[in-house]
PDB file of N, CA and C in Angstrom:
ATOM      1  N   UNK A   1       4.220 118.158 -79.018  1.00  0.00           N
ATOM      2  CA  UNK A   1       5.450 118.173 -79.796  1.00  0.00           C
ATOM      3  C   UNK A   1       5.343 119.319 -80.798  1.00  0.00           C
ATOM      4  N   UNK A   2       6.224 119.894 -80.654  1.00  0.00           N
ATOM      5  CA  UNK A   2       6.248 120.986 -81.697  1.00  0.00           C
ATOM      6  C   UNK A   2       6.502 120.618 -83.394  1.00  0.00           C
ATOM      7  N   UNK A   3       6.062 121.225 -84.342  1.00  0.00           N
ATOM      8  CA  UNK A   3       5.919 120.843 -85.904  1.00  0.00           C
ATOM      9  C   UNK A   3       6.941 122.048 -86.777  1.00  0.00           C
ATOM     10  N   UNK A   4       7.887 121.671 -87.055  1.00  0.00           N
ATOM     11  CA  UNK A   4       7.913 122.282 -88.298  1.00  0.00           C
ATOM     12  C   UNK A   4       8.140 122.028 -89.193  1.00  0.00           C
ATOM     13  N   UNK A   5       7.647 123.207 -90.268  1.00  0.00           N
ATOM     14  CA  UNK A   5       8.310 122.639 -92.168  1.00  0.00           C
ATOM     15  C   UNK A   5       9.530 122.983 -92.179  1.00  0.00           C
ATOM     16  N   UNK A   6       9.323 121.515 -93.402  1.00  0.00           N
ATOM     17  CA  UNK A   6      11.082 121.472 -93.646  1.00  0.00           C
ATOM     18  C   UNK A   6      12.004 122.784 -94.190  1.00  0.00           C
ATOM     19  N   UNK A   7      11.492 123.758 -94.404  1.00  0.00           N
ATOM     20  CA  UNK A   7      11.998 124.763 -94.988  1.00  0.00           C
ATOM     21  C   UNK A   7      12.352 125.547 -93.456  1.00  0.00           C
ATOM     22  N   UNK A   8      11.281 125.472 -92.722  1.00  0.00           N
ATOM     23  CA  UNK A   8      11.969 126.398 -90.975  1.00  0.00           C
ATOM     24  C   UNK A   8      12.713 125.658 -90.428  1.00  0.00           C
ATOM     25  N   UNK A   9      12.983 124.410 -90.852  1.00  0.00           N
ATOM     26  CA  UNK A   9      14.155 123.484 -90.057  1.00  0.00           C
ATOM     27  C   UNK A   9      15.295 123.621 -90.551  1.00  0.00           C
ATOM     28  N   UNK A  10      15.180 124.172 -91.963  1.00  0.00           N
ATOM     29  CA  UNK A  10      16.704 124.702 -92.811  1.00  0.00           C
ATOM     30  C   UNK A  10      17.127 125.567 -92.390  1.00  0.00           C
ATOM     31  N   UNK A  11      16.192 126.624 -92.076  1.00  0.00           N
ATOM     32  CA  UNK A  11      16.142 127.726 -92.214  1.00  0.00           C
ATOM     33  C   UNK A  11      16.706 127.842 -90.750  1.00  0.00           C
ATOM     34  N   UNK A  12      16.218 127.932 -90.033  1.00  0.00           N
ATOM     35  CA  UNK A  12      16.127 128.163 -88.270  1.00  0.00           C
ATOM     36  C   UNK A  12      17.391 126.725 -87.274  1.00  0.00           C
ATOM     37  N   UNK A  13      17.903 126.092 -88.502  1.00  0.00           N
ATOM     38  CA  UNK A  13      18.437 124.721 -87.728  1.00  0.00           C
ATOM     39  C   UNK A  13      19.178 124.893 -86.313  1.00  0.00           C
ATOM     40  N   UNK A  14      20.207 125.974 -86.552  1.00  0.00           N
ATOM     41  CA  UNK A  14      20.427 126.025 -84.725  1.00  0.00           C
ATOM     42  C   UNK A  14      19.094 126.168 -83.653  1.00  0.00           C
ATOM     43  N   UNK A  15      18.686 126.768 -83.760  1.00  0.00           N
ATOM     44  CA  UNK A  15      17.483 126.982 -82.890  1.00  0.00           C
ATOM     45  C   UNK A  15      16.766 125.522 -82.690  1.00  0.00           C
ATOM     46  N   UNK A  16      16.477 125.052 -84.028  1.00  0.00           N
ATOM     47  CA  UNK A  16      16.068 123.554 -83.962  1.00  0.00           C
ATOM     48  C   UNK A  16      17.087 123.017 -82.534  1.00  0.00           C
ATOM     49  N   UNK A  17      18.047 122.613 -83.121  1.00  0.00           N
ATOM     50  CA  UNK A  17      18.625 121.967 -82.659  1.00  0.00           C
ATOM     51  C   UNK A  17      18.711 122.170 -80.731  1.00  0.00           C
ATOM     52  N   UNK A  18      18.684 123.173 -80.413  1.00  0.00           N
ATOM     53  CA  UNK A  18      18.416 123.661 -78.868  1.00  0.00           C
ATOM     54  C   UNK A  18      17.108 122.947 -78.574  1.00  0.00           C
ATOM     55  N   UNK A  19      16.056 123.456 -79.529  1.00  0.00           N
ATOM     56  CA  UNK A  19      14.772 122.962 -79.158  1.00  0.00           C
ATOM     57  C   UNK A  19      14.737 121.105 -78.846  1.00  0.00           C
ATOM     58  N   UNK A  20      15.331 120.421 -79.690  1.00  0.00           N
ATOM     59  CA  UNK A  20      15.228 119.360 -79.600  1.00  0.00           C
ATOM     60  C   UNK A  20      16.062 118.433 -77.866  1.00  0.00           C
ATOM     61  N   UNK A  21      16.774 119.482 -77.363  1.00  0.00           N
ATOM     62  CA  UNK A  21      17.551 119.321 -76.399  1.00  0.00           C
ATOM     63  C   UNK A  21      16.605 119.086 -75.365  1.00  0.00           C
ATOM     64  N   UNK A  22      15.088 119.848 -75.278  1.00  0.00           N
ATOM     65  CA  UNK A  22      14.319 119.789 -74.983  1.00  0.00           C
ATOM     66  C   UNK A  22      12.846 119.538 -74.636  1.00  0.00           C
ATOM     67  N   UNK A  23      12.441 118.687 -76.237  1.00  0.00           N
ATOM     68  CA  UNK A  23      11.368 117.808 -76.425  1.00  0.00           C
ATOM     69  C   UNK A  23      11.660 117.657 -77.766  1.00  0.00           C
ATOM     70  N   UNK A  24      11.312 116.174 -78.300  1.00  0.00           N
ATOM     71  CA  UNK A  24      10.906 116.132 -79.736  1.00  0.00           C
ATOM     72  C   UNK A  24      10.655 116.900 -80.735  1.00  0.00           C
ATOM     73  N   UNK A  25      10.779 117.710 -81.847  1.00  0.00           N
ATOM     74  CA  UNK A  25      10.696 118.573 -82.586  1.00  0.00           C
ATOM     75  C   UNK A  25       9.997 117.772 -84.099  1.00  0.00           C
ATOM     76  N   UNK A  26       8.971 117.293 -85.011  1.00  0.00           N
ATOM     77  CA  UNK A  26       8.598 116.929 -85.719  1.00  0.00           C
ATOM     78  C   UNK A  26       8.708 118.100 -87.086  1.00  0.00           C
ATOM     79  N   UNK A  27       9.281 117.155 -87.875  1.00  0.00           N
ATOM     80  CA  UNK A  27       9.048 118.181 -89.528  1.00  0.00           C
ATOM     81  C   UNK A  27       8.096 117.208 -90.214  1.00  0.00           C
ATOM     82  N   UNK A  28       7.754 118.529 -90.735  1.00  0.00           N
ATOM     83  CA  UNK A  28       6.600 118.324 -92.062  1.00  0.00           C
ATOM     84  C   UNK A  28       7.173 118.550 -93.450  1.00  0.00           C
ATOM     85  N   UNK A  29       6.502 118.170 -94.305  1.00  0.00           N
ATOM     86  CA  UNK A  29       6.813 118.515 -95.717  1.00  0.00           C
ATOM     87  C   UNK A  29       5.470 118.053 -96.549  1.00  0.00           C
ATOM     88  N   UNK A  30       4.789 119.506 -96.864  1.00  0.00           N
ATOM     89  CA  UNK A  30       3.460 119.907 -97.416  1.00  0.00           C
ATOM     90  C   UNK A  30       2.825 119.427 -96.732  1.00  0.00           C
ATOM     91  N   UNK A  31       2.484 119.418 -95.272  1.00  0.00           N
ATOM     92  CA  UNK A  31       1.649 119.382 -94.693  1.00  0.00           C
ATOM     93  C   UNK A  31       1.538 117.878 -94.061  1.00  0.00           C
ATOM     94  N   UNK A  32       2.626 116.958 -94.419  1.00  0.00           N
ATOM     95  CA  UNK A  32       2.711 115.739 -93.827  1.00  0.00           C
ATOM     96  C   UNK A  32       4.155 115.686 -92.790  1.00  0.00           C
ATOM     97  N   UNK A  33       3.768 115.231 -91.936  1.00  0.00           N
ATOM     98  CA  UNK A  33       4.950 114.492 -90.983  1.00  0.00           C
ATOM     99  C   UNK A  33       5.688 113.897 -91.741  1.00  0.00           C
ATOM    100  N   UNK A  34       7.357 114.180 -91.876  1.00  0.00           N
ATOM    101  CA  UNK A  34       8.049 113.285 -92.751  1.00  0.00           C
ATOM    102  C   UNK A  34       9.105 112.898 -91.504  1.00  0.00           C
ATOM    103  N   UNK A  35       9.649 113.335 -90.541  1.00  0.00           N
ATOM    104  CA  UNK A  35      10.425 112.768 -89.399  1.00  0.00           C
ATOM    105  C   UNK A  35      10.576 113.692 -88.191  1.00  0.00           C
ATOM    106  N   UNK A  36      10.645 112.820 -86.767  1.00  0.00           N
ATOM    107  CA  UNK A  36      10.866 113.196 -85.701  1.00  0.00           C
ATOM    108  C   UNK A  36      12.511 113.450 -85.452  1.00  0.00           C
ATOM    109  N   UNK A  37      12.859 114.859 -85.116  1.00  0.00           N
ATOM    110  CA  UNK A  37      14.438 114.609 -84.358  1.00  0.00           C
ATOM    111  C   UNK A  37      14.227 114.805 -82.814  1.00  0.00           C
ATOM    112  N   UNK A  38      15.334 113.823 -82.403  1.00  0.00           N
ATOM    113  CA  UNK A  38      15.171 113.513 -80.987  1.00  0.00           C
ATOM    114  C   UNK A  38      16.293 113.929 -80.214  1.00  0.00           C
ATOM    115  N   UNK A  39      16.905 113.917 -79.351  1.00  0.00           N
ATOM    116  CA  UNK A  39      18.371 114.926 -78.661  1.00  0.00           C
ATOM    117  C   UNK A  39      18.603 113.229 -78.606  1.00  0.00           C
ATOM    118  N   UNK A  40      19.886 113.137 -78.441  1.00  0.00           N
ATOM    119  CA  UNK A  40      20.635 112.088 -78.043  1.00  0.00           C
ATOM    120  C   UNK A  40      20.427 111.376 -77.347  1.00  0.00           C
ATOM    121  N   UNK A  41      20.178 112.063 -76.182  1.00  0.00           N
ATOM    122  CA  UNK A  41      19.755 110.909 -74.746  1.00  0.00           C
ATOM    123  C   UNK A  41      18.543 110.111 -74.967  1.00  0.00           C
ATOM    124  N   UNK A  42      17.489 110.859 -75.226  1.00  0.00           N
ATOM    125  CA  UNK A  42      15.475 110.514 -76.204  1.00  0.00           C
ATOM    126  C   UNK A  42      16.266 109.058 -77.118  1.00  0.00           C
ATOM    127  N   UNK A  43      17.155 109.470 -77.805  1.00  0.00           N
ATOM    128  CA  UNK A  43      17.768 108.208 -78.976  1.00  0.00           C
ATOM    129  C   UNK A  43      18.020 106.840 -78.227  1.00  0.00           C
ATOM    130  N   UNK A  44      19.023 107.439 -77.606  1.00  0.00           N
ATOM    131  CA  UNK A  44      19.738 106.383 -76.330  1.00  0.00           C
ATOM    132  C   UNK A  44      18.598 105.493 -75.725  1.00  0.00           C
ATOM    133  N   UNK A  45      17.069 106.254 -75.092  1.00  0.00           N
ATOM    134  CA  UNK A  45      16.740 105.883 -74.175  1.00  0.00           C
ATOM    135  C   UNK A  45      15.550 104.850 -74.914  1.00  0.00           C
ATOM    136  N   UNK A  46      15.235 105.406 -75.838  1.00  0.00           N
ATOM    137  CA  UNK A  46      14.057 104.512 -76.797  1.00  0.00           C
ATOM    138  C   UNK A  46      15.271 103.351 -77.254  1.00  0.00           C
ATOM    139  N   UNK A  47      16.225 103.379 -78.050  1.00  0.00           N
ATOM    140  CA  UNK A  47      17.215 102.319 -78.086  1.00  0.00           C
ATOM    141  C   UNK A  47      17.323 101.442 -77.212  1.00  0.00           C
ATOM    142  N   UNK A  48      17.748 101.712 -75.848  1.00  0.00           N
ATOM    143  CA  UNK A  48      17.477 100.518 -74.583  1.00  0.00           C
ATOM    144  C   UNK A  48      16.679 100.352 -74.533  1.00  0.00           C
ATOM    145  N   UNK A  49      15.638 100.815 -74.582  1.00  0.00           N
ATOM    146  CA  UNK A  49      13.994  99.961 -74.230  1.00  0.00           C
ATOM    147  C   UNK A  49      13.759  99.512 -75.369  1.00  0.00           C
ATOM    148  N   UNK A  50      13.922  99.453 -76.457  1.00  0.00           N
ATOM    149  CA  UNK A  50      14.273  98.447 -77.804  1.00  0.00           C
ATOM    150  C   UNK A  50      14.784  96.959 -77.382  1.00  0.00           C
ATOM    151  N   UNK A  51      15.802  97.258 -76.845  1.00  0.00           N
ATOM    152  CA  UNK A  51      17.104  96.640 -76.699  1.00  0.00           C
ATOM    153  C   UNK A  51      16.536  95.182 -75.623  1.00  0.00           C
ATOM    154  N   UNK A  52      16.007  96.036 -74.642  1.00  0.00           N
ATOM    155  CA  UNK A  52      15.389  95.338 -73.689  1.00  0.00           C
ATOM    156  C   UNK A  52      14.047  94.424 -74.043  1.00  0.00           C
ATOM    157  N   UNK A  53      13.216  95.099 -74.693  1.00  0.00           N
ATOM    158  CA  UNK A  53      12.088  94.438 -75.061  1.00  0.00           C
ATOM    159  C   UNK A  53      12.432  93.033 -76.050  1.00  0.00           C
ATOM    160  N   UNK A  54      13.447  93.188 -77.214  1.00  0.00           N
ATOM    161  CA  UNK A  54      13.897  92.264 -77.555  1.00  0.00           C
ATOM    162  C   UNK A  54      14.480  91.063 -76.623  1.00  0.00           C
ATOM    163  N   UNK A  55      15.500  91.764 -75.715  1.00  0.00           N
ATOM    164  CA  UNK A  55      15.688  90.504 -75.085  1.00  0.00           C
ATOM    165  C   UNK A  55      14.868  89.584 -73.783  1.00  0.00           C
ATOM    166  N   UNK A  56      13.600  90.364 -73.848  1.00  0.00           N
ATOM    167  CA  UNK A  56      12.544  89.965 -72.814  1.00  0.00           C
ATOM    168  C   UNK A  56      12.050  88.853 -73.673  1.00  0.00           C
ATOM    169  N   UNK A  57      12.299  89.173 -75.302  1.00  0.00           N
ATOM    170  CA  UNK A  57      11.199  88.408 -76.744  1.00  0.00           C
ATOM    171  C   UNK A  57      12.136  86.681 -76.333  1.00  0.00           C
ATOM    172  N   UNK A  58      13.338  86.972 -76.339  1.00  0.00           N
ATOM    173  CA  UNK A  58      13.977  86.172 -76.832  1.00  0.00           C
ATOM    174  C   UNK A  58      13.821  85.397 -75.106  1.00  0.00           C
ATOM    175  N   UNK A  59      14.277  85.845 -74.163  1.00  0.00           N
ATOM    176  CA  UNK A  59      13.996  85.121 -73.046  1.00  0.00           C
ATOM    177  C   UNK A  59      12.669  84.255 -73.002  1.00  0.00           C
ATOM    178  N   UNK A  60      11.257  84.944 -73.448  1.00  0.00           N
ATOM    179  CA  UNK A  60      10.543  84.296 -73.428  1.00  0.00           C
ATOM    180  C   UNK A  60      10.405  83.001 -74.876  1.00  0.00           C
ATOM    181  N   UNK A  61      10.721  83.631 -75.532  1.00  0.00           N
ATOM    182  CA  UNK A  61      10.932  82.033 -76.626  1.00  0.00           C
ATOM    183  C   UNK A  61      11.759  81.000 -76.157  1.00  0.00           C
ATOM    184  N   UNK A  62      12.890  81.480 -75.545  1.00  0.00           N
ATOM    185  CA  UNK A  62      13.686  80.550 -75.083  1.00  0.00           C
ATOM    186  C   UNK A  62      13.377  79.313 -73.877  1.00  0.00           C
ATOM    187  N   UNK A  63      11.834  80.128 -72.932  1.00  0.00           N
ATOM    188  CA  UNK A  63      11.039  79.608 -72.009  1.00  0.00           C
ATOM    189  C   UNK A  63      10.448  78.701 -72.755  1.00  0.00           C
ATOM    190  N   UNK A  64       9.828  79.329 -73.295  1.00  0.00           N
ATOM    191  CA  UNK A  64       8.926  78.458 -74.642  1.00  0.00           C
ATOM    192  C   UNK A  64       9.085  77.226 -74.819  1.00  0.00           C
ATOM    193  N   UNK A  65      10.452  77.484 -75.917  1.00  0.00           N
ATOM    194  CA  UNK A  65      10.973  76.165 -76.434  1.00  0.00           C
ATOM    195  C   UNK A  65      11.362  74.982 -75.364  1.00  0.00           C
ATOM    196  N   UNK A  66      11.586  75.335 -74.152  1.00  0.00           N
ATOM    197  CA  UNK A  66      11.943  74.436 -73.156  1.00  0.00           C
ATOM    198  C   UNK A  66      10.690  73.961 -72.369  1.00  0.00           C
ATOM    199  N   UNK A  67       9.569  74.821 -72.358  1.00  0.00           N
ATOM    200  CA  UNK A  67       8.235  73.966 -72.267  1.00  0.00           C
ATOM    201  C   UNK A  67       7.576  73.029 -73.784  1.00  0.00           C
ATOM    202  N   UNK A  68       8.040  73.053 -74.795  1.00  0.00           N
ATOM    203  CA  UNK A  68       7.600  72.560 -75.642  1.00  0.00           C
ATOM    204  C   UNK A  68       6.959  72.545 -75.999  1.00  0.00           C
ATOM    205  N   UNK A  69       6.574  74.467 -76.114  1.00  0.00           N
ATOM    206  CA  UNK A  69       5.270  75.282 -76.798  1.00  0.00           C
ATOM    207  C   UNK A  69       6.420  75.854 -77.773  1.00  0.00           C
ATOM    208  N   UNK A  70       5.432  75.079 -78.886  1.00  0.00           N
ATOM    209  CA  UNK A  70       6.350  75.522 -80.502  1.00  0.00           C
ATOM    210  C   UNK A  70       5.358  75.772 -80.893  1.00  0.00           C
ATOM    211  N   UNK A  71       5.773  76.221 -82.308  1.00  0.00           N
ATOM    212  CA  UNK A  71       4.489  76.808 -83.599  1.00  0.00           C
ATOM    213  C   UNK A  71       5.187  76.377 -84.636  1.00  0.00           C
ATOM    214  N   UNK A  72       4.199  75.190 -85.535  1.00  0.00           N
ATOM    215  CA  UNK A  72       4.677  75.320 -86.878  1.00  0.00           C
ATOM    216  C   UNK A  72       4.743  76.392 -87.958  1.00  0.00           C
ATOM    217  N   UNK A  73       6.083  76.385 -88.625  1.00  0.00           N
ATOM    218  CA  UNK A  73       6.814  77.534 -89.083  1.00  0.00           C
ATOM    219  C   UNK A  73       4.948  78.353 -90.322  1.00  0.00           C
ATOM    220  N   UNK A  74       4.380  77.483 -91.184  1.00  0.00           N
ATOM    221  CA  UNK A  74       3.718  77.985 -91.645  1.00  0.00           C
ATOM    222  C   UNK A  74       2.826  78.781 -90.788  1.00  0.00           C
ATOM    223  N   UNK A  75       2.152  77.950 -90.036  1.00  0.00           N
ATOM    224  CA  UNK A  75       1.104  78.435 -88.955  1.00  0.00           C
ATOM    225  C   UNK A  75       1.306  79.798 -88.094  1.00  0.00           C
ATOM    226  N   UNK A  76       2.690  80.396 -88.078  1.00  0.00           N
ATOM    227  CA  UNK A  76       3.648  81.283 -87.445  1.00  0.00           C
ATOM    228  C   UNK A  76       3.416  82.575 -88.535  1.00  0.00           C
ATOM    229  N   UNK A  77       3.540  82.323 -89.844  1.00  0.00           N
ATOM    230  CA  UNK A  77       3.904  82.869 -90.828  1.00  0.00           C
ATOM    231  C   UNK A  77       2.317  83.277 -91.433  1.00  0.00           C
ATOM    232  N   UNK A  78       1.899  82.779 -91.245  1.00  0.00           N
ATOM    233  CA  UNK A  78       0.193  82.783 -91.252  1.00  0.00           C
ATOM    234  C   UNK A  78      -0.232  83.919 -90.575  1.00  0.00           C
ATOM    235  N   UNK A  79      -0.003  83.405 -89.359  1.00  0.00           N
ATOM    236  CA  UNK A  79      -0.796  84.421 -88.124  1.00  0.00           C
ATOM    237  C   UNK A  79       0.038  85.854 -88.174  1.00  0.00           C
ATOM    238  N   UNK A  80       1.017  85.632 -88.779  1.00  0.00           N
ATOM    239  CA  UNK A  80       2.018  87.051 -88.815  1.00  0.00           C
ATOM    240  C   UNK A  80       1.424  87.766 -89.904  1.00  0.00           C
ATOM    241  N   UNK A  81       1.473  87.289 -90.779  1.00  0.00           N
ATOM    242  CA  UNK A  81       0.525  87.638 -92.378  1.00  0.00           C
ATOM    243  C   UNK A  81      -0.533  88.217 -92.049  1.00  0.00           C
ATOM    244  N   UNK A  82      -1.711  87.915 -91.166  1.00  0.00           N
ATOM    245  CA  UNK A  82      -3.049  88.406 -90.888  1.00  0.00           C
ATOM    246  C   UNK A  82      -2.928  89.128 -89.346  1.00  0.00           C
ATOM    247  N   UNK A  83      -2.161  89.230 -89.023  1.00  0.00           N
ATOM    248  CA  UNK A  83      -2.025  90.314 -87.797  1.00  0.00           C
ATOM    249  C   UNK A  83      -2.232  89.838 -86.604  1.00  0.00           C
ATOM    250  N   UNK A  84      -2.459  88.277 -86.565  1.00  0.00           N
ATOM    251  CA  UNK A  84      -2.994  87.905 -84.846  1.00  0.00           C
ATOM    252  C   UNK A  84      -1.628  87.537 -84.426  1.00  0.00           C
ATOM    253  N   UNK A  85      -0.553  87.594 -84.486  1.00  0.00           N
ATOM    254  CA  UNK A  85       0.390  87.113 -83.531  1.00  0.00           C
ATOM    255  C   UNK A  85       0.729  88.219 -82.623  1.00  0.00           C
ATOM    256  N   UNK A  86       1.196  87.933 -81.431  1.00  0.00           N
ATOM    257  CA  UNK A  86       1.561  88.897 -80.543  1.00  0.00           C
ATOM    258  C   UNK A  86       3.417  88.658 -80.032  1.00  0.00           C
TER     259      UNK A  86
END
């Protein structure tokens, strides 16, 4: 992925903007990553697979609850807190 500072992304923005038509383009600011721009379709396509993964989440809870594999709400909130839930 290509990097630039935020000052060549001001500076150069049409060009950016072609580039991004074509892979990810990342800016920096002092030497840190501050955001990725993505072309539309890259947006679109991470969005549906968002979109999808959620409703794979929810299909499977919904399995869940109808086998009568629950989690008490603390015990849920717990394991979310310390990082073991999946």
């Amino acid at each position: 992925m290509e990097t630039l500072t935020a000052n060549q992304a001001k500076t150069q923005f049409g060009d950016m903007l072609l580039k991004v038509q074509r892979a990810p383009v990342q800016i920096s600011r002092n030497g840190k990553p501050v955001a990725v721009l993505l072309s539309v379709e890259d947006y679109q396509a991470l969005e549906a697979i968002k979109l999808r993964l959620l409703q794979e989440k929810i299909e499977q809870a919904r399995a869940d609850i109808a086998a009568g594999k629950l989690v008490e709400g603390d015990a849920l909130f717990s394991s979310l807190l310390n990082g073991e839930f999946d």
